[in-house]
Protein backbone atom coordinates (compact mmCIF):
# COMPACT_ATOMS: atom_id res chain seq x y z
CA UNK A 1 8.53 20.10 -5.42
CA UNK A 2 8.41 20.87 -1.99
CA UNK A 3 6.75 18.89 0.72
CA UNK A 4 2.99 18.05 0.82
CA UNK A 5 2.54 16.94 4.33
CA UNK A 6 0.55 20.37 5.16
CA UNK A 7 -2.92 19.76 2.91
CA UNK A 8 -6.43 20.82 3.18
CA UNK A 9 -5.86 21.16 6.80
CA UNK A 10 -7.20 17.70 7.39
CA UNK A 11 -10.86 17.57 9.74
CA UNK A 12 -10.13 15.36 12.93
CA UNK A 13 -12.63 13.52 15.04
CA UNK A 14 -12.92 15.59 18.85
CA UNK A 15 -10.32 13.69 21.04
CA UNK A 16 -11.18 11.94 24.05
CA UNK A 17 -12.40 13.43 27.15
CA UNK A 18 -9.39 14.64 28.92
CA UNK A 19 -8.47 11.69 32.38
CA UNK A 20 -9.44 13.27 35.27
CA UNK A 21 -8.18 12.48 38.90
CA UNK A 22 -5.61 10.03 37.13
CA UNK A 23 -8.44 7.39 36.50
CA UNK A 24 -8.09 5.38 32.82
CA UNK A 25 -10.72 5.87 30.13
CA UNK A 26 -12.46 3.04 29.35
CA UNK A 27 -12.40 2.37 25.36
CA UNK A 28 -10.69 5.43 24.09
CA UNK A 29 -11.23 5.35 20.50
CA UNK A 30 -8.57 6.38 18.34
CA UNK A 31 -8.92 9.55 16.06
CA UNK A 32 -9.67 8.95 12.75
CA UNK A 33 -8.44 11.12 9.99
CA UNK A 34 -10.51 12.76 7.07
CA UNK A 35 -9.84 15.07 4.01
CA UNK A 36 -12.50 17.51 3.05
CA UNK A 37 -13.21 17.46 -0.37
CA UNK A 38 -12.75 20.71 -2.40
CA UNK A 39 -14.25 21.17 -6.09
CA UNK A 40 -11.83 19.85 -8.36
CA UNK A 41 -10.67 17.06 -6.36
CA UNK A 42 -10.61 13.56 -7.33
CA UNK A 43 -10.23 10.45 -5.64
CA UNK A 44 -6.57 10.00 -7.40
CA UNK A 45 -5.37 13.36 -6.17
CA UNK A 46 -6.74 12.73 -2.61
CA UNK A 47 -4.42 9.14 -2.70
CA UNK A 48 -1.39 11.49 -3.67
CA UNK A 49 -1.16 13.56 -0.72
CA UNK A 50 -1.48 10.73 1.43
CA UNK A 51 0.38 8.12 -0.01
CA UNK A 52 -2.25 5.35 -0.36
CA UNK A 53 -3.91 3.32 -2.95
CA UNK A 54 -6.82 4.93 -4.31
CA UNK A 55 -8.16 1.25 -4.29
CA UNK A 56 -8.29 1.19 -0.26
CA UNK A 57 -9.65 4.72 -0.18
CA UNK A 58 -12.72 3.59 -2.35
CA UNK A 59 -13.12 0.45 0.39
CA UNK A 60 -12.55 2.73 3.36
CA UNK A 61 -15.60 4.76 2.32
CA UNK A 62 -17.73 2.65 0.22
CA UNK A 63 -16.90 4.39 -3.29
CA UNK A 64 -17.60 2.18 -6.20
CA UNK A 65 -16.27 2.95 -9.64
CA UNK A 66 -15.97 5.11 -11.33
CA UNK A 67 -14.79 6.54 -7.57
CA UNK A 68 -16.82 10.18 -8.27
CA UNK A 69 -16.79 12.28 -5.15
CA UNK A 70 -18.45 15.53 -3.97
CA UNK A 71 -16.91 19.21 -2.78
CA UNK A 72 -17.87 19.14 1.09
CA UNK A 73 -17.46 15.38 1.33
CA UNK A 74 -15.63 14.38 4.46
CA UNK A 75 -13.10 11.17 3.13
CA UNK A 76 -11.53 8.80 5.50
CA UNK A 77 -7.87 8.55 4.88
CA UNK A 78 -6.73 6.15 7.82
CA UNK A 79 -8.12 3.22 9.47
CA UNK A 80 -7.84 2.85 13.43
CA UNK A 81 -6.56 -0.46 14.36
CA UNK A 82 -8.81 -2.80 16.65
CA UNK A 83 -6.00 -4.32 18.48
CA UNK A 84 -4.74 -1.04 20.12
CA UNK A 85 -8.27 -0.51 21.68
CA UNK A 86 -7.62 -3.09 23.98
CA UNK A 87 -4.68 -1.09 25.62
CA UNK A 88 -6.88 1.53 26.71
CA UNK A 89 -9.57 -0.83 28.59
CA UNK A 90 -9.76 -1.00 32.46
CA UNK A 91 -10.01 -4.25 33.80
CA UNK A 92 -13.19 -4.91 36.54
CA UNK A 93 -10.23 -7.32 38.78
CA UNK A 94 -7.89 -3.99 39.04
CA UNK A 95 -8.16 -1.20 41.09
CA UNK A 96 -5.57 1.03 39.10
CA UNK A 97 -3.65 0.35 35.63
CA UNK A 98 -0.30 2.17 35.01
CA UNK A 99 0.85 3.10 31.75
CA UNK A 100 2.17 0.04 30.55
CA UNK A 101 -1.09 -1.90 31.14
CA UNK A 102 -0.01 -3.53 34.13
CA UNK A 103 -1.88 -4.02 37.60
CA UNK A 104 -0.14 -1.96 40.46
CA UNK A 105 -2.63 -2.74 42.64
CA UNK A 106 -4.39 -5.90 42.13
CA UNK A 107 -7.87 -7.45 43.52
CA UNK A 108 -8.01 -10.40 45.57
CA UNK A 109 -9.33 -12.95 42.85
CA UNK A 110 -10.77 -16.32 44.17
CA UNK A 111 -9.71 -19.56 42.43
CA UNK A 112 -11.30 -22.88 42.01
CA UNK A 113 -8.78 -25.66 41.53
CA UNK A 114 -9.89 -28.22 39.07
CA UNK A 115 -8.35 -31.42 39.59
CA UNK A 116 -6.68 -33.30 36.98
CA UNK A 117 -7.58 -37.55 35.83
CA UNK A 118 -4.49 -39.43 36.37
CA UNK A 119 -2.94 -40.70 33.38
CA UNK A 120 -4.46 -44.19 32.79
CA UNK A 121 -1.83 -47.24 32.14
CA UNK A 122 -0.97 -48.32 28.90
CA UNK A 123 -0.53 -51.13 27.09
CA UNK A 124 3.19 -52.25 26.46
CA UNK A 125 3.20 -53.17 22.28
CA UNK A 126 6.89 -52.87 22.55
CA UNK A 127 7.94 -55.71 19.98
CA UNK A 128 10.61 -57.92 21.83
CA UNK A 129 13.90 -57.55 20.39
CA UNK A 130 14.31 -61.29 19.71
CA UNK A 131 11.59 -61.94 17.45
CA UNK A 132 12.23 -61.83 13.49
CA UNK A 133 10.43 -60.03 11.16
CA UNK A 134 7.79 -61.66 9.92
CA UNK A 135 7.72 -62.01 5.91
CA UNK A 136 5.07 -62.05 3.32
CA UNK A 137 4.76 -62.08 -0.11
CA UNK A 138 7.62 -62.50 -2.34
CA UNK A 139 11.26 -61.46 -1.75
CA UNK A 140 11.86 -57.70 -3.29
CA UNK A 141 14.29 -59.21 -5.66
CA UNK A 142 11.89 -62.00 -7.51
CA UNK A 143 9.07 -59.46 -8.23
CA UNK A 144 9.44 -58.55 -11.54
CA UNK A 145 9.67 -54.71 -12.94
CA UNK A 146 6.94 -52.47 -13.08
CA UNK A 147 6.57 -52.03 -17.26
CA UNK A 148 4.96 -48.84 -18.60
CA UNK A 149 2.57 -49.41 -21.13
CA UNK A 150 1.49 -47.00 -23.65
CA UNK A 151 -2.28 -46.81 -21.79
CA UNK A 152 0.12 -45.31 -18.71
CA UNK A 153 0.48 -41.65 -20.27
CA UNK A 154 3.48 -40.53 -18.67
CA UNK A 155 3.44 -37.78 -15.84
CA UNK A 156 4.70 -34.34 -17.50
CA UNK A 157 5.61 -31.66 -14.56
CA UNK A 158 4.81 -28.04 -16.10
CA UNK A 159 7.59 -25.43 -14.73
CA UNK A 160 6.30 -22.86 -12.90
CA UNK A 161 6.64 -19.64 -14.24
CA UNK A 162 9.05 -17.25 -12.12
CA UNK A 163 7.87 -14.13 -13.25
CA UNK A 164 5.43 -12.36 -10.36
CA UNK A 165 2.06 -10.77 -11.37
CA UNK A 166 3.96 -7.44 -10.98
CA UNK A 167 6.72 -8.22 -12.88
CA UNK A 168 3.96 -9.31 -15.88
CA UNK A 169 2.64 -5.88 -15.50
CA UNK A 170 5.73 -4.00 -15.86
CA UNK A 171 6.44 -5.84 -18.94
CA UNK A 172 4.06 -4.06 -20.32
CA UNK A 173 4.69 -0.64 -19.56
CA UNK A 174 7.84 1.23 -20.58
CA UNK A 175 8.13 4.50 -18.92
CA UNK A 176 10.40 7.09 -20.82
CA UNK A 177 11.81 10.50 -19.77
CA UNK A 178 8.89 13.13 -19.84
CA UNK A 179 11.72 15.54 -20.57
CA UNK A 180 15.26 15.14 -20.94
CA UNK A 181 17.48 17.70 -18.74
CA UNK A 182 19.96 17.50 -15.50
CA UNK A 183 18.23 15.94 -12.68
CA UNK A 184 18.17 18.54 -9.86
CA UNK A 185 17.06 16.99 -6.74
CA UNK A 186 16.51 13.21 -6.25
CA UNK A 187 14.01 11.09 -5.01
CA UNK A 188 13.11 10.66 -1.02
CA UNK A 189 10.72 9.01 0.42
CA UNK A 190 10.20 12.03 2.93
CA UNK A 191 11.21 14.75 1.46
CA UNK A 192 11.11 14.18 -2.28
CA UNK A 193 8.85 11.75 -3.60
CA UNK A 194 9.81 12.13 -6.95
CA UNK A 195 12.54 13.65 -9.29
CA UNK A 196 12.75 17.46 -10.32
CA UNK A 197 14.05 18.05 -13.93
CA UNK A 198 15.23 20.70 -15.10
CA UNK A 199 14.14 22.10 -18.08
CA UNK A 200 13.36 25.46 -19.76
CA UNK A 201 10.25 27.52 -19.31
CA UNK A 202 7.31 26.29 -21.85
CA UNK A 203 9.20 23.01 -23.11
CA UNK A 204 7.50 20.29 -24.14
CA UNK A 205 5.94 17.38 -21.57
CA UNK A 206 5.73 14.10 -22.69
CA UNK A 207 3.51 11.57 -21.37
CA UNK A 208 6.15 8.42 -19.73
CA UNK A 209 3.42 6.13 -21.09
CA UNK A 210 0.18 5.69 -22.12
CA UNK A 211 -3.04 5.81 -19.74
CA UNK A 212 -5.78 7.50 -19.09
CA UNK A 213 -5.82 11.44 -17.28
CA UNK A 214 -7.42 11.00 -13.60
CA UNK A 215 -6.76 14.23 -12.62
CA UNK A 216 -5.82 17.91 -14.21
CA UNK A 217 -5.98 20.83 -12.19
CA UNK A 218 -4.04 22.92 -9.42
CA UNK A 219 -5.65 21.97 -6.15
CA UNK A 220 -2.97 20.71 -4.52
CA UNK A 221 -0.89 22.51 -2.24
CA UNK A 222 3.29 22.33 -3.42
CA UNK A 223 2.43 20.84 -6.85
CA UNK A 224 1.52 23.64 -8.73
CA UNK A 225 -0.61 22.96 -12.16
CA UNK A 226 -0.42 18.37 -11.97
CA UNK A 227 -1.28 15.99 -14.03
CA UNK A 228 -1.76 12.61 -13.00
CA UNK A 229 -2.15 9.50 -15.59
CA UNK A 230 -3.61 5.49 -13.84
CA UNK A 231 -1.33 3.59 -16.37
CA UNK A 232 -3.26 0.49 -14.97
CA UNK A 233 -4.20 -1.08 -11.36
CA UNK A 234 -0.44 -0.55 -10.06
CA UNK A 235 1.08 2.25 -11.60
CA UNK A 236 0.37 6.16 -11.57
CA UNK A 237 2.54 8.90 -12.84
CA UNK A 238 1.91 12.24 -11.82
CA UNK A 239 3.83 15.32 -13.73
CA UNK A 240 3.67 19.13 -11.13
CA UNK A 241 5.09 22.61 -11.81
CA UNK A 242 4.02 23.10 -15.50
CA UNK A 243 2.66 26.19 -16.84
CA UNK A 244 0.29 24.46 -18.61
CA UNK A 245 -1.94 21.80 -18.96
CA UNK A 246 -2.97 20.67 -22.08
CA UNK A 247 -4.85 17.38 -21.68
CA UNK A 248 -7.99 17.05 -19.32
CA UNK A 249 -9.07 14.26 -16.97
CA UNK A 250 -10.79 11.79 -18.60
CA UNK A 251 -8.83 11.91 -21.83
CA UNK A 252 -6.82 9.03 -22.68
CA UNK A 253 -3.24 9.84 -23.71
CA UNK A 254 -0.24 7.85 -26.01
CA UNK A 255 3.16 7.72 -24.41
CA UNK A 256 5.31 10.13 -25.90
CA UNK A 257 1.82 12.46 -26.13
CA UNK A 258 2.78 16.61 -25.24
CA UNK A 259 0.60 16.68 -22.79
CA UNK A 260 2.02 19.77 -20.71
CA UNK A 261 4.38 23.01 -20.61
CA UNK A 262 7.52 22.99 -17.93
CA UNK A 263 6.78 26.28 -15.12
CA UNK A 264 8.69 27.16 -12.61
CA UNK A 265 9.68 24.88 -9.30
CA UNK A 266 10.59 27.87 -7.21
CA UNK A 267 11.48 31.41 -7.87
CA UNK A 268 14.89 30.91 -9.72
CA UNK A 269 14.23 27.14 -10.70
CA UNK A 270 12.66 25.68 -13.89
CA UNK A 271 11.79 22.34 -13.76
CA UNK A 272 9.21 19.79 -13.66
CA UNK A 273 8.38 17.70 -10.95
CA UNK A 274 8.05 13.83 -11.88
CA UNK A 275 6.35 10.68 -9.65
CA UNK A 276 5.96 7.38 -10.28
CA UNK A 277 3.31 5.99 -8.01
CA UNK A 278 2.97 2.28 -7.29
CA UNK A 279 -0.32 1.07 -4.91
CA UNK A 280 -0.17 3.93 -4.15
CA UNK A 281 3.49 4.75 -2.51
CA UNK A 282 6.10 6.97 -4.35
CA UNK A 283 9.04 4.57 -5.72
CA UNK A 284 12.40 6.05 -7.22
CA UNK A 285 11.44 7.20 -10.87
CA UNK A 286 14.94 6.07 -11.79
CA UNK A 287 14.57 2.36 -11.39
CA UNK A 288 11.59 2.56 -14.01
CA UNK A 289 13.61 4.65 -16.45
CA UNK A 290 15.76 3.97 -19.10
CA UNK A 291 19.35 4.72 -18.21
CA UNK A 292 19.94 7.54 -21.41
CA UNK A 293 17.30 10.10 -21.57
């Protein structure tokens, strides 16, 4: 699968007025990024070309479940961050602010000079060194042993459990191969973010594991006809370069289900291209697979 960094050609906010006679701007605001819905596109598929959580799409612009979007709809797909505004700000006691936000020519300021309490004496509670402790009670030695009686229910200390919520998750799923044949190109974070298969034209894809369809179709650019399957609040797979699709979004699927035909990857290549999505960001398929296809 080749790279999906080109998509949609995303809609940008206008940038800033351009800085004239080398004076700052006063609270530039960052741009913020948006995709453009087309028909066909889902809120999954949108999270897929950018490599976020469908979860913090829906919060970034206020879509509640099921998370059903319109063709023409402008989505945000990054957040600008608050504390970088501040860079950008001219402050009223300089005349001039180079680029690393420092004063080169700063304002005469006038001070007041507050001044301090002296510290008041205190006390000296210094014990003298001479004196002997002073005892009470009865020696350590002639109190007798606390007993426990059987109205004191001893304490019982519960082990915490060391498996993680994620690792509770993933005991539940159990991915498997979608198809079995020579891996052609590995995964990479930038580059591939998945696994290409190779396989023969029209052969059998299997769902990895069971979950429901949130997106069928070919609207995204370098994926070809894709398939992608929520497996649960972590986890989506996503299956590109079939020839066809045979389940539709919505439908709820079995692992091992046929839910696809391999197409081609390419002019002379025949494979399928295979993700494993977690919040969101593309992990190696490998370290969720069994070892023997």
């Amino acid at each position: 699968c080749s790279s999906v960094s080109q998509n949609y050609a995303p809609v940008f906010t206008p940038h800033s007025e351009a800085i004239k006679d080398e004076t700052p701007i006063k609270n530039i605001k960052e741009d913020i990024k948006f995709h453009q819905v087309k028909k066909g596109d889902t809120l999954y598929a949108i999270s897929l070309i950018y490599d976020l959580d469908y979860r913090q799409l829906a919060q970034w612009n206020q879509i509640a479940p099921p998370y059903k979007i319109e063709a023409g709809q402008k989505i945000k797909v990054s957040e600008s961050n608050p504390a970088d505004k501040n860079v950008h700000e001219i402050r009223d006691d300089m005349e001039h602010v180079d680029v690393a936000g420092k004063p080169q020519h700063p304002r005469e300021s006038t001070t007041t000079t507050i001044p301090t309490a002296k510290p008041s004496p205190q006390k000296n509670t210094s014990v003298p060194l001479n004196l002997a402790p002073i005892q009470s009670g009865k020696p350590p030695y002639l109190t007798p042993p606390l007993k426990i009686t059987s109205d004191t229910p001893p304490v019982i200390t519960q082990k915490k459990s060391i498996i993680s919520i994620d690792n509770e998750v993933m005991l539940k799923l159990n991915f498997r191969w979608p198809i079995k044949g020579k891996i052609l190109k590995a995964f990479s974070k930038t580059d591939n973010k998945g696994i290409d298969i190779a396989g023969e034209l029209g052969q059998d894809v299997n769902a990895a594991e069971a979950g429901k369809v949130v997106y069928s179709g070919q609207g995204l650019i370098g994926y070809g006809q894709l398939l992608i399957i929520k497996h649960n609040d972590l986890f989506l797979s996503a299956y590109a370069n079939n020839s066809r699709l045979l389940v539709t979004e919505g439908s709820s699927v079995e692992k091992g289900q046929i839910i696809a035909k391999v197409g081609q990857a390419g002019l002379n290549k025949t494979a399928l291209h295979f993700e494993i999505r977690k919040n969101g960001k593309p992990v190696n398929p490998l370290v969720f697979l069994p070892e023997n296809q």
